[in-house]
C-alpha atoms as a PDB file:
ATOM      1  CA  UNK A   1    -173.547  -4.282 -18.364  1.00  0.00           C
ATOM      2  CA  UNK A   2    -171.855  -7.101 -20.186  1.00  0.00           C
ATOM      3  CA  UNK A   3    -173.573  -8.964 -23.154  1.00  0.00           C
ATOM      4  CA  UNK A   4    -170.850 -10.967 -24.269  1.00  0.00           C
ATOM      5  CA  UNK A   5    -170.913 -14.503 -25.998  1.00  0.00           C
ATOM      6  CA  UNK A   6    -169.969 -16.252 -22.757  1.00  0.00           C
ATOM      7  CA  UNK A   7    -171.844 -18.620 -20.867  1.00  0.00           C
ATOM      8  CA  UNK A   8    -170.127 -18.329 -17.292  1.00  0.00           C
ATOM      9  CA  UNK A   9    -170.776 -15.749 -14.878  1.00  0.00           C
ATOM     10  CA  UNK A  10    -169.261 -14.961 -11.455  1.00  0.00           C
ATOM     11  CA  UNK A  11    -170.442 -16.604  -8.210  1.00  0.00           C
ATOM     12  CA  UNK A  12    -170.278 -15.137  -5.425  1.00  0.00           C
ATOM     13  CA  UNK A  13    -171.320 -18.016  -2.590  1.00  0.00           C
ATOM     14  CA  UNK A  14    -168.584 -19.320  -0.236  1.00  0.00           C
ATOM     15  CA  UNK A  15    -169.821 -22.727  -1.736  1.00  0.00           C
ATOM     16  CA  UNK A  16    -167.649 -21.864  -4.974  1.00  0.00           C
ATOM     17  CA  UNK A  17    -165.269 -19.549  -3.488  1.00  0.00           C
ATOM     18  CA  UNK A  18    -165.602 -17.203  -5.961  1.00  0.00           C
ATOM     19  CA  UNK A  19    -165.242 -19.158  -9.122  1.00  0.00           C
ATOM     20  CA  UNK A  20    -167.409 -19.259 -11.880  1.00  0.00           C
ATOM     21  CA  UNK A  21    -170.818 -21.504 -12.932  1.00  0.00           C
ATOM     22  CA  UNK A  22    -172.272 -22.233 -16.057  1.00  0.00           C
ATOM     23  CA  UNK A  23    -175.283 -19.874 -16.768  1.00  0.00           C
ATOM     24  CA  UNK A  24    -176.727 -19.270 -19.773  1.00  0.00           C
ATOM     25  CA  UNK A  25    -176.160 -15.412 -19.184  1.00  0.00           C
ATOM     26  CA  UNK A  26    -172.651 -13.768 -18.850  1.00  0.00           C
ATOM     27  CA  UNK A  27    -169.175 -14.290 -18.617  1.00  0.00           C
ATOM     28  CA  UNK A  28    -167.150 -14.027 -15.203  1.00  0.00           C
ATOM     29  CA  UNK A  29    -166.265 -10.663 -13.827  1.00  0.00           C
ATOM     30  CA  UNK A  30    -162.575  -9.916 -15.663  1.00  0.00           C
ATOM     31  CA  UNK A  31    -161.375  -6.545 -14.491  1.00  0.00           C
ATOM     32  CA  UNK A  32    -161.880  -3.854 -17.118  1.00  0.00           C
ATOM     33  CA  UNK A  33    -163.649  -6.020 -19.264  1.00  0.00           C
ATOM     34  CA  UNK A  34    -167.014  -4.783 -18.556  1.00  0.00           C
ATOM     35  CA  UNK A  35    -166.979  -2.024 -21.304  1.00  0.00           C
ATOM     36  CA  UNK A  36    -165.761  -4.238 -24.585  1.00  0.00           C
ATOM     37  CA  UNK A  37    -169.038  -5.821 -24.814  1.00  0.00           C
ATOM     38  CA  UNK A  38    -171.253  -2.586 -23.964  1.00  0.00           C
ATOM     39  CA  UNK A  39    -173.997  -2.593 -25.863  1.00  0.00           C
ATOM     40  CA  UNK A  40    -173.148  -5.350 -28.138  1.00  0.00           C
ATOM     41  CA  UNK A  41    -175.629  -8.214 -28.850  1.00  0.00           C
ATOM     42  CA  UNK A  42    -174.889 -12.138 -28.558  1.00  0.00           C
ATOM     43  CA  UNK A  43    -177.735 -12.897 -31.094  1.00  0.00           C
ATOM     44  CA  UNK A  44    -176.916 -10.402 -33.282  1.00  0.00           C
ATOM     45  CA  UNK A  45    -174.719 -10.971 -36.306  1.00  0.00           C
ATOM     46  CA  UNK A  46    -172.941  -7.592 -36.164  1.00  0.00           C
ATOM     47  CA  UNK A  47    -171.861  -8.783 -32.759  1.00  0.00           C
ATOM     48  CA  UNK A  48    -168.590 -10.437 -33.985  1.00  0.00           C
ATOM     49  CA  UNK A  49    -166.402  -6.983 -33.818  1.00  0.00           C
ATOM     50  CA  UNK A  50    -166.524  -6.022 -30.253  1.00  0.00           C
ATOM     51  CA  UNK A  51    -165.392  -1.874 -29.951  1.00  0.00           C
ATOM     52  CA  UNK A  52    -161.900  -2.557 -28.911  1.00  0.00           C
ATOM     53  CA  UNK A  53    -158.394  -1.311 -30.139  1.00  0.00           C
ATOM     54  CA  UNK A  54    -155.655  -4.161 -30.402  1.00  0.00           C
ATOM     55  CA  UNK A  55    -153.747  -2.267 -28.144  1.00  0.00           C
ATOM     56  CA  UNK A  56    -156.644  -2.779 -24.949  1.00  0.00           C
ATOM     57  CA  UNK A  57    -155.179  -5.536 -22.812  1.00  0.00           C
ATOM     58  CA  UNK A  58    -158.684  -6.083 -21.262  1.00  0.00           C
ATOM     59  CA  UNK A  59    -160.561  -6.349 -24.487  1.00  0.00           C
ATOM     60  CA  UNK A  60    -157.587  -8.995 -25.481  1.00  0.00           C
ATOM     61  CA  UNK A  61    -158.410 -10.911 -22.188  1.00  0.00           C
ATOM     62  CA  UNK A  62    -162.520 -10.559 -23.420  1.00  0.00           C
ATOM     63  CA  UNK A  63    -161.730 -11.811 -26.966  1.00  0.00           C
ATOM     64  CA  UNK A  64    -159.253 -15.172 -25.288  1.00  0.00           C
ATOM     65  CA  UNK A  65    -162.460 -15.722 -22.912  1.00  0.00           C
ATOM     66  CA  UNK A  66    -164.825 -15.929 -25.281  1.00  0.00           C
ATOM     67  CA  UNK A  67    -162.977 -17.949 -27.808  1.00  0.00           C
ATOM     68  CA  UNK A  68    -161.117 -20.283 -25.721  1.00  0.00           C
ATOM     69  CA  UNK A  69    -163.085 -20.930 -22.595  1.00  0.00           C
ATOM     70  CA  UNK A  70    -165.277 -23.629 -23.472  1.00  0.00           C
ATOM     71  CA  UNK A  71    -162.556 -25.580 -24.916  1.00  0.00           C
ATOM     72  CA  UNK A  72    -160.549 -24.879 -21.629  1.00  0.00           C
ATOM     73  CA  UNK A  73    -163.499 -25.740 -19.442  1.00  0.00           C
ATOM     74  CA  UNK A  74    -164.131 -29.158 -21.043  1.00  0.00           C
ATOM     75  CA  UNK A  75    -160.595 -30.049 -20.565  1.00  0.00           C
ATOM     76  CA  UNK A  76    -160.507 -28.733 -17.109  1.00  0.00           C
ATOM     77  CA  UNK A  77    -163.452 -31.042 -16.405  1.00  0.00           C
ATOM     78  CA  UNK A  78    -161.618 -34.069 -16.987  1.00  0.00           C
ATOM     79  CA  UNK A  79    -158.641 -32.927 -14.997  1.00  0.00           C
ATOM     80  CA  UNK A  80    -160.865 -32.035 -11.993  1.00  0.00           C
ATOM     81  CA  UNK A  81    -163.065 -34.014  -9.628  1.00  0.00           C
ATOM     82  CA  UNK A  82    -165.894 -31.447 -10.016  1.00  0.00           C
ATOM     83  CA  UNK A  83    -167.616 -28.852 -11.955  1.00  0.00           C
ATOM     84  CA  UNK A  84    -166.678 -25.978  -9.221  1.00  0.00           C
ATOM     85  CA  UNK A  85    -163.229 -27.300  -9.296  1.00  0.00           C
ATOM     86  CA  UNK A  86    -162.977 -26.867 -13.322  1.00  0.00           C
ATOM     87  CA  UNK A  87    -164.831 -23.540 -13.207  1.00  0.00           C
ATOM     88  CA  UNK A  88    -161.885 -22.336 -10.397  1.00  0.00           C
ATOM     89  CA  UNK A  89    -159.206 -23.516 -13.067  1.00  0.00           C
ATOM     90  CA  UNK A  90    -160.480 -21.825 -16.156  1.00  0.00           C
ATOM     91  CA  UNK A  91    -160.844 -18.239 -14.034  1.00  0.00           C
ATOM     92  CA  UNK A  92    -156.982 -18.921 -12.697  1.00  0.00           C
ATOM     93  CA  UNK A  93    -155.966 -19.125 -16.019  1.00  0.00           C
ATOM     94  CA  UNK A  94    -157.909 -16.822 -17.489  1.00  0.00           C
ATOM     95  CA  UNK A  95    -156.334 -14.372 -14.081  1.00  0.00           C
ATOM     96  CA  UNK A  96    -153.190 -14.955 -15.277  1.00  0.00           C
ATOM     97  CA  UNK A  97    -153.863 -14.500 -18.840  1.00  0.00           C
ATOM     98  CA  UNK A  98    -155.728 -10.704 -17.368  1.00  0.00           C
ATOM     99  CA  UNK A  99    -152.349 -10.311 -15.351  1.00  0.00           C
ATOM    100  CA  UNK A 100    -149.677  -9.905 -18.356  1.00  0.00           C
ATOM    101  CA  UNK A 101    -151.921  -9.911 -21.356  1.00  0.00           C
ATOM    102  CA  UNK A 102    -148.584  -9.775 -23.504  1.00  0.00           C
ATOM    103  CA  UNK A 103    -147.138 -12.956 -22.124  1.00  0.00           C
ATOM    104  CA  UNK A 104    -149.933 -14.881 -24.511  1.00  0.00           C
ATOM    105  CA  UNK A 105    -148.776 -15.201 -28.234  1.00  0.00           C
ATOM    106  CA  UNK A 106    -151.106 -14.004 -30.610  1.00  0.00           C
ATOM    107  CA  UNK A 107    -153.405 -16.043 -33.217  1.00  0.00           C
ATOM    108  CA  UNK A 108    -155.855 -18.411 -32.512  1.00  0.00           C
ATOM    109  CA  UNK A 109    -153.608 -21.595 -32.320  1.00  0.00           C
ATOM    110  CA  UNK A 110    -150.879 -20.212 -30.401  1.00  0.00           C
ATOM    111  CA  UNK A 111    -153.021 -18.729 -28.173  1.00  0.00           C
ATOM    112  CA  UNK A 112    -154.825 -21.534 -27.453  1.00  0.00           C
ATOM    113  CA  UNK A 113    -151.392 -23.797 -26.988  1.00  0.00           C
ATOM    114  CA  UNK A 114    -150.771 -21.335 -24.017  1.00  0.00           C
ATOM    115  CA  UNK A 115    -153.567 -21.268 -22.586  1.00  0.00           C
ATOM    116  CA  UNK A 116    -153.895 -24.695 -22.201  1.00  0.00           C
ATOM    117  CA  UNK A 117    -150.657 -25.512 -21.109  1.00  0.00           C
ATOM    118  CA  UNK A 118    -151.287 -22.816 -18.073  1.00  0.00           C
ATOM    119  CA  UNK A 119    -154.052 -24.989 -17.216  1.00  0.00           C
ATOM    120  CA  UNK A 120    -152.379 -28.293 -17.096  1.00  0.00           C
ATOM    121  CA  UNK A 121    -149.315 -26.971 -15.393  1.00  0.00           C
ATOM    122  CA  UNK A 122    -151.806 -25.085 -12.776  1.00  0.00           C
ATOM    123  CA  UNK A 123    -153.807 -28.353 -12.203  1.00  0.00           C
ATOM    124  CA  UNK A 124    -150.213 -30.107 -11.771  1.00  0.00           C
ATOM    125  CA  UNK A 125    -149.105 -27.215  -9.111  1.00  0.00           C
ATOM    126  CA  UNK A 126    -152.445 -28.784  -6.935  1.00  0.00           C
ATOM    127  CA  UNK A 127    -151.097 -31.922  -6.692  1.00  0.00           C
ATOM    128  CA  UNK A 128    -151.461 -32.410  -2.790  1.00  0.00           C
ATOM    129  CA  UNK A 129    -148.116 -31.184  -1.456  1.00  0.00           C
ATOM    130  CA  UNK A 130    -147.160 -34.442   0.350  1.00  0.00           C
ATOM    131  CA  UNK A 131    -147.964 -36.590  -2.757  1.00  0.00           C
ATOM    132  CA  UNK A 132    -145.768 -33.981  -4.731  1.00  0.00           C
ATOM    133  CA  UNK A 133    -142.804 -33.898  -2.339  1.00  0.00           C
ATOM    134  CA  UNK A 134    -143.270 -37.896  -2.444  1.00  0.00           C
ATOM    135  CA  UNK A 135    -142.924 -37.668  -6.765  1.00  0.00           C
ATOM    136  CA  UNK A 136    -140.086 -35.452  -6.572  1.00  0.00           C
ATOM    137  CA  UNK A 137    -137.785 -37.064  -3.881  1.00  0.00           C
ATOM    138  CA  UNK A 138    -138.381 -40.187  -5.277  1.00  0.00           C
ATOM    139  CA  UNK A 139    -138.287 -39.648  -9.006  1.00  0.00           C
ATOM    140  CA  UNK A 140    -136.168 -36.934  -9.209  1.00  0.00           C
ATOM    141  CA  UNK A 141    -133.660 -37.011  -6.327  1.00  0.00           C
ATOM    142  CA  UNK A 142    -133.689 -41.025  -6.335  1.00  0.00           C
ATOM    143  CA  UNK A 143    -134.461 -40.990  -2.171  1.00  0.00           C
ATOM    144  CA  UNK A 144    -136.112 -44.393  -1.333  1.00  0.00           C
ATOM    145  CA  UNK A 145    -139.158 -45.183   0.141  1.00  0.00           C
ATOM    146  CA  UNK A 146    -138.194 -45.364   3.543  1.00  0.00           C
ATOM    147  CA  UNK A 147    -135.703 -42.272   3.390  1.00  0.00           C
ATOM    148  CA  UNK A 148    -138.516 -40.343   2.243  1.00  0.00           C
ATOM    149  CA  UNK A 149    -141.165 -41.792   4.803  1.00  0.00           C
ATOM    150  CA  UNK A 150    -138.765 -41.427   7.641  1.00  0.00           C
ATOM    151  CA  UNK A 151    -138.253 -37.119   5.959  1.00  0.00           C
ATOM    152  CA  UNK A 152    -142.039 -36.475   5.790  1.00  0.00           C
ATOM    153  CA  UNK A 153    -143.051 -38.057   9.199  1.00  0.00           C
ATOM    154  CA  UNK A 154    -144.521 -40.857   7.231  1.00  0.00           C
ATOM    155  CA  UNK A 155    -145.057 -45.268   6.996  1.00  0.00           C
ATOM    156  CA  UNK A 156    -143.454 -46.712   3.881  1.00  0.00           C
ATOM    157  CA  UNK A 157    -146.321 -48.000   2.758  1.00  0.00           C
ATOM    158  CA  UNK A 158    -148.124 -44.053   2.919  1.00  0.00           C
ATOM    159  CA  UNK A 159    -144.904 -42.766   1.057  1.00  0.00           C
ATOM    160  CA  UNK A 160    -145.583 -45.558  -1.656  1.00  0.00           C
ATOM    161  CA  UNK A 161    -149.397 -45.167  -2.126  1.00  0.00           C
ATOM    162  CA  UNK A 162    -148.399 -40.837  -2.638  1.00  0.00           C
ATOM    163  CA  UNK A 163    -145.983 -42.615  -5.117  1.00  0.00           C
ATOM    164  CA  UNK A 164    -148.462 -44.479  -6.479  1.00  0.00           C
ATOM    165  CA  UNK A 165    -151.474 -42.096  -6.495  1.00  0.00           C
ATOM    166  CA  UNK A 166    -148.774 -38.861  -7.840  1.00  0.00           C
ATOM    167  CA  UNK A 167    -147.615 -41.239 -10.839  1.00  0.00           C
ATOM    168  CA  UNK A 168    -151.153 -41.850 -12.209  1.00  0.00           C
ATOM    169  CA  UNK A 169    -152.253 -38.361 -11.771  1.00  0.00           C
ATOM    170  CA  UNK A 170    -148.976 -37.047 -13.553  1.00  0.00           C
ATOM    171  CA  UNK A 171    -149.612 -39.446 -16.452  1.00  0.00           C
ATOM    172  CA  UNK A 172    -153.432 -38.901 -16.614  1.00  0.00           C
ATOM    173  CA  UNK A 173    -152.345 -34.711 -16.936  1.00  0.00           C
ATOM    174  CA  UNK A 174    -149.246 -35.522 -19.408  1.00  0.00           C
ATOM    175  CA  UNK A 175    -151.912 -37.754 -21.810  1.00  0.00           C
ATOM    176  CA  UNK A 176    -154.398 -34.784 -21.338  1.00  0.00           C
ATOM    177  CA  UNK A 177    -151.336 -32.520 -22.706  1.00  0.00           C
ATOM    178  CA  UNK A 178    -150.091 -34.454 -25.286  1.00  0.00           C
ATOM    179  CA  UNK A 179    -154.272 -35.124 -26.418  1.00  0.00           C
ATOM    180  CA  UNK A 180    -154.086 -38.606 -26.053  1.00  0.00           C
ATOM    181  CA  UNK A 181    -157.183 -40.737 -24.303  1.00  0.00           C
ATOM    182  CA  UNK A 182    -157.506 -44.130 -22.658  1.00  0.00           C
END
């Protein structure tokens, strides 16, 4: 049974593919997680000290959830084209955070710093492949438009829309890092 704070809980329709939804109830399945909150009460005021030693990597994982993920699902909202597509970032980073529980620095500010730049550099790893190969050829490699059309099977004018298309999605996810808006 988990009470926790959360407000995300694990779907389980091929619709979502697993990822999470917004619910008023429970936090998303993380493994071992299930017995920090035992017994523990959202309303109540006592509720703030969940029965965990600092050492428990899954009670770690619990307390990053429940302070960070709302934060991390807004942002992931603006990076995404949907609400199932934000709810599958925040559980990937939140898997990785479960995976090596030590990797994320400790205090609320730091913690949050690394979380979120999982997140942006996940949603930058789902760049469409061809748009990515596109960015990096070009950008970084200096190939031009018709080297790399004529490398990915591809019209000019395709390999400069993927330009095109992969430069504003970059900048859109480096002003969402650095916390600027439009």
């Amino acid at each position: 049974m988990y009470q926790g704070t959360g407000n995300f809980e694990r779907q389980t329709s091929t619709s979502n593919r697993g990822g999470l939804r917004r619910h008023s109830g429970r936090p998303p399945h993380i493994p071992g997680a299930s017995h920090v909150y035992h017994g523990v009460r959202a309303h109540s005021a006592a509720a703030a000290a969940p029965l965990v030693t600092p050492d428990d990597p899954a009670g770690r994982v619990a307390r990053l959830f429940d302070a960070h993920h709302d934060r991390l699902y807004r942002l992931a909202r603006r990076l995404t084209h949907s609400a199932d597509d934000a709810c599958d970032l925040v559980q990937d980073v939140f898997l990785r955070a479960a995976r090596d529980p030590g990797r994320v620095p400790a205090g609320p500010s730091p913690e949050e710093a690394w979380l979120v730049r999982v997140l942006v550099n996940l949603q930058r790893d789902r760049l469409p492949p061809r748009r990515r190969a596109v960015i990096v050829l070009h950008e970084l490699e200096g190939a031009s438009l018709e080297r790399i059309a004529s490398l990915l099977g591809i019209s000019a004018i395709t390999a400069r829309w993927h330009l095109a298309r992969g430069r504003r999605d970059l900048e859109t996810l480096l002003r969402t890092q650095r916390g600027e808006t439009r």
